[in-house]
Every structure is written in structure tokens, then in C-alpha cells.
C-alpha atoms as a PDB file:
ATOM      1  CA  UNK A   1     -38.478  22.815  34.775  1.00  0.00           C
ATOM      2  CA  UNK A   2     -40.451  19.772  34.592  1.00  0.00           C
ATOM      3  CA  UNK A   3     -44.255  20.131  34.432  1.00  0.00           C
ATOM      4  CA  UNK A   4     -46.086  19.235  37.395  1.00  0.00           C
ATOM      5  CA  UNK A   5     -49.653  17.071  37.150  1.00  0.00           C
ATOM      6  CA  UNK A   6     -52.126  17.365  40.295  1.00  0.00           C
ATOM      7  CA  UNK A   7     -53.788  13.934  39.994  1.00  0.00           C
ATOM      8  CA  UNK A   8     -55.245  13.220  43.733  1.00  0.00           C
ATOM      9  CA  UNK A   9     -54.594  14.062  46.284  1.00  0.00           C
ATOM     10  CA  UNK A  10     -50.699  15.794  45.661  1.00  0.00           C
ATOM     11  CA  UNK A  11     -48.975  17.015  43.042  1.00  0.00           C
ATOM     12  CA  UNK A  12     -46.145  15.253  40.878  1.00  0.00           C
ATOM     13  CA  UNK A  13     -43.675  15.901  38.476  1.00  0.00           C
ATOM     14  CA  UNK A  14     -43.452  14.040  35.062  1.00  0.00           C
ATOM     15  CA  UNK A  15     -40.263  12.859  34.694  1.00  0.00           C
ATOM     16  CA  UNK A  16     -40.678  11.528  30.818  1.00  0.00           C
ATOM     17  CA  UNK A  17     -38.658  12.293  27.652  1.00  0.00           C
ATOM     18  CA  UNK A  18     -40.551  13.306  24.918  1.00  0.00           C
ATOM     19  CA  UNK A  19     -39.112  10.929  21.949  1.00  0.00           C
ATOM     20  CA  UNK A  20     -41.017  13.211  18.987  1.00  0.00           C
ATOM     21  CA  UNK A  21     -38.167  15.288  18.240  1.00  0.00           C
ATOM     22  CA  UNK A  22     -35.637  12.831  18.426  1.00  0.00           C
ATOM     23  CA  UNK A  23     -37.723  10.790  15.889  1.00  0.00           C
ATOM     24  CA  UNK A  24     -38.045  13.680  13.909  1.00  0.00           C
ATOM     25  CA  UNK A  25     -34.210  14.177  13.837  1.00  0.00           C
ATOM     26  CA  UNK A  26     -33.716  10.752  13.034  1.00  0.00           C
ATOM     27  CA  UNK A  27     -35.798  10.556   9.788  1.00  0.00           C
ATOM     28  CA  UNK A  28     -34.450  13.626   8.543  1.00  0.00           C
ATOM     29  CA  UNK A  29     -30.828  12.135   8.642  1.00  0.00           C
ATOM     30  CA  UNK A  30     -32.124   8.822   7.154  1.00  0.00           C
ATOM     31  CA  UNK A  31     -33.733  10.645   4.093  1.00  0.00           C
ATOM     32  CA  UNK A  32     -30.647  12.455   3.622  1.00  0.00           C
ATOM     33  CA  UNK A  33     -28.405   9.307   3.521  1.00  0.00           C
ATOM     34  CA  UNK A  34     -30.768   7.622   1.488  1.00  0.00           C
ATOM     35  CA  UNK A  35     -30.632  10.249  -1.078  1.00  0.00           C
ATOM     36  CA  UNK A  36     -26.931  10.998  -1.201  1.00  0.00           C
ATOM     37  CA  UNK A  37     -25.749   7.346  -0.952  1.00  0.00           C
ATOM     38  CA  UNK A  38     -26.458   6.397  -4.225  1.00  0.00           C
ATOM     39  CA  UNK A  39     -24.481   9.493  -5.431  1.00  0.00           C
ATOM     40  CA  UNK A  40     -21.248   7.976  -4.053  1.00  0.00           C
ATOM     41  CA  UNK A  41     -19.258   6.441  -6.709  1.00  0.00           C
ATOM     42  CA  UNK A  42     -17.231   3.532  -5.070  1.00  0.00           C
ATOM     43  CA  UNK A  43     -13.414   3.712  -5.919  1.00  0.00           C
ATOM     44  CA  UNK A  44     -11.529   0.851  -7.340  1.00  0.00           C
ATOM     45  CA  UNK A  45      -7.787  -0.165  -6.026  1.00  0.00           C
ATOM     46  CA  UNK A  46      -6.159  -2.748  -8.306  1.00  0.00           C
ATOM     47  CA  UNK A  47      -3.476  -4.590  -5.028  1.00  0.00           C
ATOM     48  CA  UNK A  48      -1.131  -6.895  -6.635  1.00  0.00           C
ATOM     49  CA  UNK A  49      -1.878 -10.364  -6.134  1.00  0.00           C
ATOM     50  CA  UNK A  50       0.946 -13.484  -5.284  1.00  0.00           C
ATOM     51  CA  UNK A  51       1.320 -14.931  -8.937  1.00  0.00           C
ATOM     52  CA  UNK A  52      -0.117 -12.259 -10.988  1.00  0.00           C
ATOM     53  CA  UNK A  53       2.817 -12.661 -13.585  1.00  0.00           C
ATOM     54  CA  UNK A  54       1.574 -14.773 -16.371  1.00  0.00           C
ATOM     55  CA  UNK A  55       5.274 -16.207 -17.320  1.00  0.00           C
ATOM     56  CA  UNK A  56       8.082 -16.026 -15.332  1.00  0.00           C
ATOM     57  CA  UNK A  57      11.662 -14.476 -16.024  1.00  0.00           C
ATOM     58  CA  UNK A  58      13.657 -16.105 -17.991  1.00  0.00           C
ATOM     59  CA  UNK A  59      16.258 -14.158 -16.196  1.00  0.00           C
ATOM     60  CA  UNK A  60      17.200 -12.788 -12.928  1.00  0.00           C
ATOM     61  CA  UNK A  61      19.562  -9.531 -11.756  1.00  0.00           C
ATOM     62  CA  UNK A  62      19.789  -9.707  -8.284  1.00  0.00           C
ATOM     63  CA  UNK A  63      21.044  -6.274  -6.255  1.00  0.00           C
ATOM     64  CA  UNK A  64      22.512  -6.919  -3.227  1.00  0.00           C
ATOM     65  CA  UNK A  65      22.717  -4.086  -0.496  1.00  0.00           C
ATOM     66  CA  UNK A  66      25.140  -4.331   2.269  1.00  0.00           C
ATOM     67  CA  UNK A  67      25.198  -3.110   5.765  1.00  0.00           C
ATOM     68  CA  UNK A  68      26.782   0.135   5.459  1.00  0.00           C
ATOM     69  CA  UNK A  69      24.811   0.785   2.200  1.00  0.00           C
ATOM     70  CA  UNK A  70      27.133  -1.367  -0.619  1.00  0.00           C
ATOM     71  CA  UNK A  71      25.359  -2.122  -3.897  1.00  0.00           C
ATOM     72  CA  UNK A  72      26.265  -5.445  -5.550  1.00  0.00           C
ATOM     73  CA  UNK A  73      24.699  -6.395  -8.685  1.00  0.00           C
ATOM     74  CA  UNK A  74      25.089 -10.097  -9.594  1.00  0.00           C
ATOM     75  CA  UNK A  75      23.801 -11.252 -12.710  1.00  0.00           C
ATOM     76  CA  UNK A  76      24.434 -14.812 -13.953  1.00  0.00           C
ATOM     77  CA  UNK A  77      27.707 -13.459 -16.189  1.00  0.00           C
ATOM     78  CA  UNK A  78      29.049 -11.496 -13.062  1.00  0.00           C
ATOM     79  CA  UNK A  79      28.948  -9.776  -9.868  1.00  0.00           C
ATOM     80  CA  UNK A  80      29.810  -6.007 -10.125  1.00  0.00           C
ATOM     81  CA  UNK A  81      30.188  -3.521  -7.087  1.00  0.00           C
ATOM     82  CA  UNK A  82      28.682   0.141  -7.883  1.00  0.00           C
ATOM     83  CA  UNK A  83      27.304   3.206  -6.637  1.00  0.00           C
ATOM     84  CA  UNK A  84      23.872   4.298  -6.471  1.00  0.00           C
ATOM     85  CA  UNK A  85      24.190   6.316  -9.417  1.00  0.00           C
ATOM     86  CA  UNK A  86      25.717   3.766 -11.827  1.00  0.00           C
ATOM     87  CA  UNK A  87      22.779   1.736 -10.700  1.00  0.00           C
ATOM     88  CA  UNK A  88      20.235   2.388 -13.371  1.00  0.00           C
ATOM     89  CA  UNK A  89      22.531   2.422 -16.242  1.00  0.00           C
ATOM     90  CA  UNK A  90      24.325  -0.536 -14.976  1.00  0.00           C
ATOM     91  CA  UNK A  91      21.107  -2.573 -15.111  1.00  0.00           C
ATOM     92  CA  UNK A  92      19.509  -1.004 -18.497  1.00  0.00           C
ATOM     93  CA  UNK A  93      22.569  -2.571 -19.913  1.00  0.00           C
ATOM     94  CA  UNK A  94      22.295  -5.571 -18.618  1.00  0.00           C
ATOM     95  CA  UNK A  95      18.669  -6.005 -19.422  1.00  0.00           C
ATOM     96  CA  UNK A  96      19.613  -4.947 -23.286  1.00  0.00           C
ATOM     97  CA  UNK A  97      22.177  -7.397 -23.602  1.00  0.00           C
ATOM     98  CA  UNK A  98      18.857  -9.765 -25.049  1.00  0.00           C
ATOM     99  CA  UNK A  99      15.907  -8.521 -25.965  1.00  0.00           C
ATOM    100  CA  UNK A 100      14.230 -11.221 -26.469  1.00  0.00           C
ATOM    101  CA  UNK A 101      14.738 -12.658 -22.523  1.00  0.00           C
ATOM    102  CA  UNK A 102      12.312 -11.571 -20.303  1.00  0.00           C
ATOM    103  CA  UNK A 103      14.522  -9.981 -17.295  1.00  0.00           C
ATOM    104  CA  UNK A 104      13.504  -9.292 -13.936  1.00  0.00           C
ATOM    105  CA  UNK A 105      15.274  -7.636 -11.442  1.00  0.00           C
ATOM    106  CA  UNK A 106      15.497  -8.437  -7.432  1.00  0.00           C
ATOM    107  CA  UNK A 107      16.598  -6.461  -4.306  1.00  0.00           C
ATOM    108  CA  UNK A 108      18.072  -8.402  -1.560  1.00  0.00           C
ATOM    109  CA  UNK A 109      19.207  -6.237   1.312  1.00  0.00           C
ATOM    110  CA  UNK A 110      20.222  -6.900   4.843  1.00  0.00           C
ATOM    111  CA  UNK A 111      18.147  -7.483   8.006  1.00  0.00           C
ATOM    112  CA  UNK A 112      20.186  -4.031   9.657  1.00  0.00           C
ATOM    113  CA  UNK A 113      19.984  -1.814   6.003  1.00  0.00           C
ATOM    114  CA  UNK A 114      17.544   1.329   6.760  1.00  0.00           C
ATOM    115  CA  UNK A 115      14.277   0.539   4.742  1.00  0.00           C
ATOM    116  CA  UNK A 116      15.448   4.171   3.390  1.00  0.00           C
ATOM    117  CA  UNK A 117      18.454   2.651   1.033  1.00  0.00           C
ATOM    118  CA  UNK A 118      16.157   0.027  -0.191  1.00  0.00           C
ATOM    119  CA  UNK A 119      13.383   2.503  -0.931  1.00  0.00           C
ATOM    120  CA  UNK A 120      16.452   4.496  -2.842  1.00  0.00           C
ATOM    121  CA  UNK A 121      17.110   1.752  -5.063  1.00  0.00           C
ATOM    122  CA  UNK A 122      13.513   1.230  -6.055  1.00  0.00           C
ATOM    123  CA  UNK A 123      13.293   4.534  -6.931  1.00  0.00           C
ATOM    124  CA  UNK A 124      16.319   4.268  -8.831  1.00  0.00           C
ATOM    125  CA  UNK A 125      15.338   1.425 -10.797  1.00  0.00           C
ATOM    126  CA  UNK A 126      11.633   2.733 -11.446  1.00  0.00           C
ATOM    127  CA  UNK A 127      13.264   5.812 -12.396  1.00  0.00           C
ATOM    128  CA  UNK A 128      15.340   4.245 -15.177  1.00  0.00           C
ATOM    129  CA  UNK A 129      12.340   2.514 -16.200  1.00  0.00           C
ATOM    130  CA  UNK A 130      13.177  -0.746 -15.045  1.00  0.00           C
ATOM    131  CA  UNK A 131       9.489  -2.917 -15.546  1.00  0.00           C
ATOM    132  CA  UNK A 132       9.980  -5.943 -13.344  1.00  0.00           C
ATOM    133  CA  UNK A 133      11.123  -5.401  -9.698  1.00  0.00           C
ATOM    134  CA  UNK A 134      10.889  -7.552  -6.832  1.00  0.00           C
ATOM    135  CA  UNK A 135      11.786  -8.094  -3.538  1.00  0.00           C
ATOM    136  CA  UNK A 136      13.765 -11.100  -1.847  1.00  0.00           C
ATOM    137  CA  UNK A 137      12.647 -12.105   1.160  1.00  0.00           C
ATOM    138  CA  UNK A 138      13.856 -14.962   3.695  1.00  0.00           C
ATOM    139  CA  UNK A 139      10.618 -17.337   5.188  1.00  0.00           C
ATOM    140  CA  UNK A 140      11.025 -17.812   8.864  1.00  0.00           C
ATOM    141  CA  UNK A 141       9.746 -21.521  10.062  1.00  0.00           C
END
């Protein structure tokens, strides 16, 4: 109920908001931040960057996947067709063949493949150990 002042000749009602407890509120909740921020340790994300490789490959095996979910690995010898599961051993091999080439290995796939197969074959390959895996991608002008 608001508190009524008799000034005069009638009697009013004071129709103010007392700001003290809100202030109060408000420097408590500063204090605390001020305290616990420095407490927060900030985490770190390493992203990659565009041209974070220092050399490039001095070879390529390219995968192609086809619409209804085809693997096709093409290396500069050959192009093979295989399953999934003759993926990873398919490719150690070829990356053994010379140890001393730096081999890197991209996945070209479809516009209508499910992101799903392409995910599969990453795994694969990451799996298997494969270091170097990249994606191919087609600029649009």
C-alpha cells in the first residue's frame, strides 16, 4: 500500500521507487563477478587454418564416391573399385608403396551422396591411421 503524505491542504500518495535495494543487489553481483572472473581459465581451440601444411604432397589418392554409395580409388598407377571395408587396407598399401613420398589422400563425392557415406569413409581412413585427409570441393563463380 503506498504511504500517504498530508502536505496542505489534502493528502497524497507517494508514488516513488525506492532504488536502495536494487543498488544494493547490484553491487553484490558485481563483487561476485569481480572475484570469480579471474578464476576462469580461458580454453584454447587450435581450428585448422587454409595453408597450414608446410610442404605439399608429393602425391595424391583420390576416393571417389558414387551416387548409390560406389568407392573408387584412383591413384596415379590405377583406378580400383572396392568396398568400404577394403578401403583402409587398400590405401595403407598404396601409401607404403614409397616411404619416402609424402602421400595425401582426397575424398571426392557427389553433390546427391548422403554426408553419412562421406563421414563413413573418413572414419575409415582415420581409423586405419591414414595422416593426411582432405576434402575436394568444386568453387561455384
Amino acid at each position: 500500500m503506498p504511504t500517504l503524505v498530508s502536505r496542505g491542504r489534502g493528502r497524497r500518495t507517494i508514488n516513488e521507487i525506492n532504488m536502495v535495494p536494487f543498488i544494493d543487489v547490484m553491487l553484490v553481483l558485481l563483487i561476485i563477478f569481480m572475484v570469480t572472473a579471474p578464476l576462469i581459465t580461458p580454453s584454447m581451440i587450435d581450428l585448422p587454418t587454409v595453408g597450414k601444411a608446410a610442404k605439399q604432397p608429393d602425391r595424391i589418392i583420390q576416393i571417389l564416391v558414387g551416387n548409390n554409395d560406389t568407392l573408387e580409388l584412383k591413384s596415379p598407377d590405377r583406378t580400383v573399385s572396392l568396398k568400404l571395408g577394403e578401403l583402409a587396407s587398400t590405401v595403407k598399401r598404396e601409401q607404403g608403396k614409397d616411404s619416402l613420398v609424402s602421400t595425401a589422400v582426397v575424398i571426392s563425392a557427389d553433390r546427391n551422396v548422403k554426408y553419412e557415406t562421406v563421414v563413413k569413409v573418413m572414419d575409415t581412413l582415420q581409423r586405419a591411421g591414414v595422416q593426411r585427409v582432405g576434402l575436394s570441393v568444386k568453387l561455384l563463380n
